[in-house]
C-alpha atoms as a PDB file:
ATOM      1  CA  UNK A   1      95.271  82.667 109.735  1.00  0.00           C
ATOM      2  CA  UNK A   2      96.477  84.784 106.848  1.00  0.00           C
ATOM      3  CA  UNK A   3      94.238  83.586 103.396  1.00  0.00           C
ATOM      4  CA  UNK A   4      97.677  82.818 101.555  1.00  0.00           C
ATOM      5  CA  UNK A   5      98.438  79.830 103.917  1.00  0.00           C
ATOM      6  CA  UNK A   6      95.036  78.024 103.411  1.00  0.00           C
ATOM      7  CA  UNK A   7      94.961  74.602 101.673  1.00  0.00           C
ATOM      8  CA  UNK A   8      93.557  74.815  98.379  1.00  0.00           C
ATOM      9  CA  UNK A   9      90.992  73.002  96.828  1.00  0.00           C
ATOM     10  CA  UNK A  10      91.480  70.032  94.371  1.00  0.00           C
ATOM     11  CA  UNK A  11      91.476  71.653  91.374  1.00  0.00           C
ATOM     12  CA  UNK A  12      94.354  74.004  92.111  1.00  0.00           C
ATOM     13  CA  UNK A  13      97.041  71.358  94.039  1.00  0.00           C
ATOM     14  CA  UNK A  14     100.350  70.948  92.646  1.00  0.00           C
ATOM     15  CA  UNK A  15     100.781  67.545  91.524  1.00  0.00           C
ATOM     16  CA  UNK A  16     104.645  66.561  91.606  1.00  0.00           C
ATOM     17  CA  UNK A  17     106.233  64.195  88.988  1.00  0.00           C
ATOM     18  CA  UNK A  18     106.833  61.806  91.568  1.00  0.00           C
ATOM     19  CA  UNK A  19     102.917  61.745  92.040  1.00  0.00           C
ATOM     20  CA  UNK A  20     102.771  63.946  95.516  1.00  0.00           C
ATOM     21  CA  UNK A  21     100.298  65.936  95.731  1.00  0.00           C
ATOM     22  CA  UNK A  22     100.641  69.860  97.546  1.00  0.00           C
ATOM     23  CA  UNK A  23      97.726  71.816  98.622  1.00  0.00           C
ATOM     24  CA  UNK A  24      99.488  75.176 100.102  1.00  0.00           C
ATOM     25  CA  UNK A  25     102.731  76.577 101.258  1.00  0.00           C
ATOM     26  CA  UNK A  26     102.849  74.412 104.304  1.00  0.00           C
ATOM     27  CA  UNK A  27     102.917  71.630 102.203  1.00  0.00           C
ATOM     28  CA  UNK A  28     105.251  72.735  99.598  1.00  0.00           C
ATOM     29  CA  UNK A  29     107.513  73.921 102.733  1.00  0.00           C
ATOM     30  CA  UNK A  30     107.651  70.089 103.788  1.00  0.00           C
ATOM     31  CA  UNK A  31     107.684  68.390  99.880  1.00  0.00           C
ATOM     32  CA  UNK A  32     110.862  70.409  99.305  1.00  0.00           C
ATOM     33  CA  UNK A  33     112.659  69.268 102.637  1.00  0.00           C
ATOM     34  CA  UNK A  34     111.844  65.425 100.971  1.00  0.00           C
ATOM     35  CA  UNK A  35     111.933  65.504  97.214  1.00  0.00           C
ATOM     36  CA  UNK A  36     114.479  64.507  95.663  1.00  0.00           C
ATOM     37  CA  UNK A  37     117.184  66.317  93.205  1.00  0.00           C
ATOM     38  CA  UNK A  38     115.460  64.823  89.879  1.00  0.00           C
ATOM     39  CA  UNK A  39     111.632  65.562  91.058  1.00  0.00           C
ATOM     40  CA  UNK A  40     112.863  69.303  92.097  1.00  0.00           C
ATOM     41  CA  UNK A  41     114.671  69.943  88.748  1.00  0.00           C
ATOM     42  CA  UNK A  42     111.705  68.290  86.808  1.00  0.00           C
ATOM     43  CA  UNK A  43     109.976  71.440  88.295  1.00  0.00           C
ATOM     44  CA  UNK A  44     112.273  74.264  88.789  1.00  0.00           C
ATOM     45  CA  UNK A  45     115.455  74.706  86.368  1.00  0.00           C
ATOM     46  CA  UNK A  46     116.998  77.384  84.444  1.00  0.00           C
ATOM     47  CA  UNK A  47     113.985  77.395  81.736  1.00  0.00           C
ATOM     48  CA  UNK A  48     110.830  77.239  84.242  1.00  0.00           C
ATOM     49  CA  UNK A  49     110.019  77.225  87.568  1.00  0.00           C
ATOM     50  CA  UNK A  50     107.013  75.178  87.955  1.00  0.00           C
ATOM     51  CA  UNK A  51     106.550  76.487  91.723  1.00  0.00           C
ATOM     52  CA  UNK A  52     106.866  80.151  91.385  1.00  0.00           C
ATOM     53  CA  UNK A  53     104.038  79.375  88.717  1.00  0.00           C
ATOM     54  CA  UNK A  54     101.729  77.793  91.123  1.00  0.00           C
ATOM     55  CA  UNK A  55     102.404  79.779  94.186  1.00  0.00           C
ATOM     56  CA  UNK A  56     101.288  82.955  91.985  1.00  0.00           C
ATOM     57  CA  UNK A  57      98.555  81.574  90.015  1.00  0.00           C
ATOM     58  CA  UNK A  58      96.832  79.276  92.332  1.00  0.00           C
ATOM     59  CA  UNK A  59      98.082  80.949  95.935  1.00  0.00           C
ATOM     60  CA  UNK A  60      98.001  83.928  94.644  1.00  0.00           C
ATOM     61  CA  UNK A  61     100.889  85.527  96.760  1.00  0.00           C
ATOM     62  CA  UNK A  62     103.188  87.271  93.706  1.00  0.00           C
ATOM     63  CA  UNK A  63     105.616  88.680  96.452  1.00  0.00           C
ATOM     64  CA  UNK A  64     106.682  84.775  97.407  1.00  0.00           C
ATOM     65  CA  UNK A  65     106.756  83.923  93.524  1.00  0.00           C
ATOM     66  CA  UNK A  66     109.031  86.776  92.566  1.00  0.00           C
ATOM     67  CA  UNK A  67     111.648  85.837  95.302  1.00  0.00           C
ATOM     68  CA  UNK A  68     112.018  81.917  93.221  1.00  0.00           C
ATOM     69  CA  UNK A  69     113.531  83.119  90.304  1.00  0.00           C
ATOM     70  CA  UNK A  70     115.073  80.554  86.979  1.00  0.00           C
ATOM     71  CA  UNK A  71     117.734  78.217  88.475  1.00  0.00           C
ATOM     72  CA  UNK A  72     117.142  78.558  91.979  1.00  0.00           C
ATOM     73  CA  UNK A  73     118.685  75.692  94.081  1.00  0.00           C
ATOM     74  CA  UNK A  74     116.378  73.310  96.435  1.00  0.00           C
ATOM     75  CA  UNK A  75     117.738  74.843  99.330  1.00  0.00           C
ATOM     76  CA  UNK A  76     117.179  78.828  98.638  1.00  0.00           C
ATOM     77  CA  UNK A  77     113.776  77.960  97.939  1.00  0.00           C
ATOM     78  CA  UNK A  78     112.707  75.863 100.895  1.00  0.00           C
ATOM     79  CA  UNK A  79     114.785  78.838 102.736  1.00  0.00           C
ATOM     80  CA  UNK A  80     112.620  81.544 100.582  1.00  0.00           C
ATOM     81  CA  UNK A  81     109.286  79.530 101.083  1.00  0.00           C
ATOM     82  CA  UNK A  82     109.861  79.081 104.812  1.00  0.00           C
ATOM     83  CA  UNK A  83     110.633  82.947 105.317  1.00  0.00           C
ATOM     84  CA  UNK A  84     107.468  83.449 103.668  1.00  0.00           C
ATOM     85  CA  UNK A  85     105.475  81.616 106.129  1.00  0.00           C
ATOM     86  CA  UNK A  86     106.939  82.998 109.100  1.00  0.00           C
ATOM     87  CA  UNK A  87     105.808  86.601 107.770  1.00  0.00           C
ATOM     88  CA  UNK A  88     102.905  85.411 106.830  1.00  0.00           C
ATOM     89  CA  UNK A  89     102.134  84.282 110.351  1.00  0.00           C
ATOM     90  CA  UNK A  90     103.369  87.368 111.882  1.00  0.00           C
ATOM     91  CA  UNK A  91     101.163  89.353 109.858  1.00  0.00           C
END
C-alpha cells in the first residue's frame, strides 16, 4: 500500500471541531461524506483551509493539498480527496 494512505500516529490526526478524530485520507474521505456544513466551513473557507494544511504537513502528499485550494465546496473536495486515493492505489 502506497506510504501516503497509512494511518498516522496520534500526534499528527486531525481533530475536527465537532471532536472527530481523522488519522489518513481514508478517513478524511469518509468524515467529509458525514460532516456537516458548519464543521466543514469551521475548517475550510475562503481564508484557510485547515485540510489542505494537514494533508501536506502531516501526510505529506503536496500534490493532493494543492488541488484544495481557499473556498473549495464540501463536495469538490471529497471528489478531489477520493480521486486521490484511487491513484494512489493504482500506483
Amino acid at each position: 500500500m502506497n506510504n501516503l494512505l497509512r494511518n498516522l500516529s496520534q500526534e499528527n490526526y486531525f481533530y475536527l471541531a465537532n471532536g472527530s478524530v481523522i488519522r489518513g485520507l481514508a478517513e478524511l474521505d469518509m468524515a467529509l461524506q458525514n460532516i456537516d456544513d458548519n464543521t466543514y466551513g469551521h475548517h475550510a473557507n475562503n481564508e484557510k483551509n485547515d485540510f489542505a494544511n494537514w494533508i501536506r504537513d502531516a501526510i505529506g502528499d503536496s500534490e493532493l493539498s494543492g488541488r484544495l485550494r481557499l473556498g473549495i465546496a464540501k463536495k469538490d473536495m471529497q471528489i478531489e480527496v477520493l480521486r486521490r486515493i484511487v491513484e494512489l492505489l493504482q500506483s
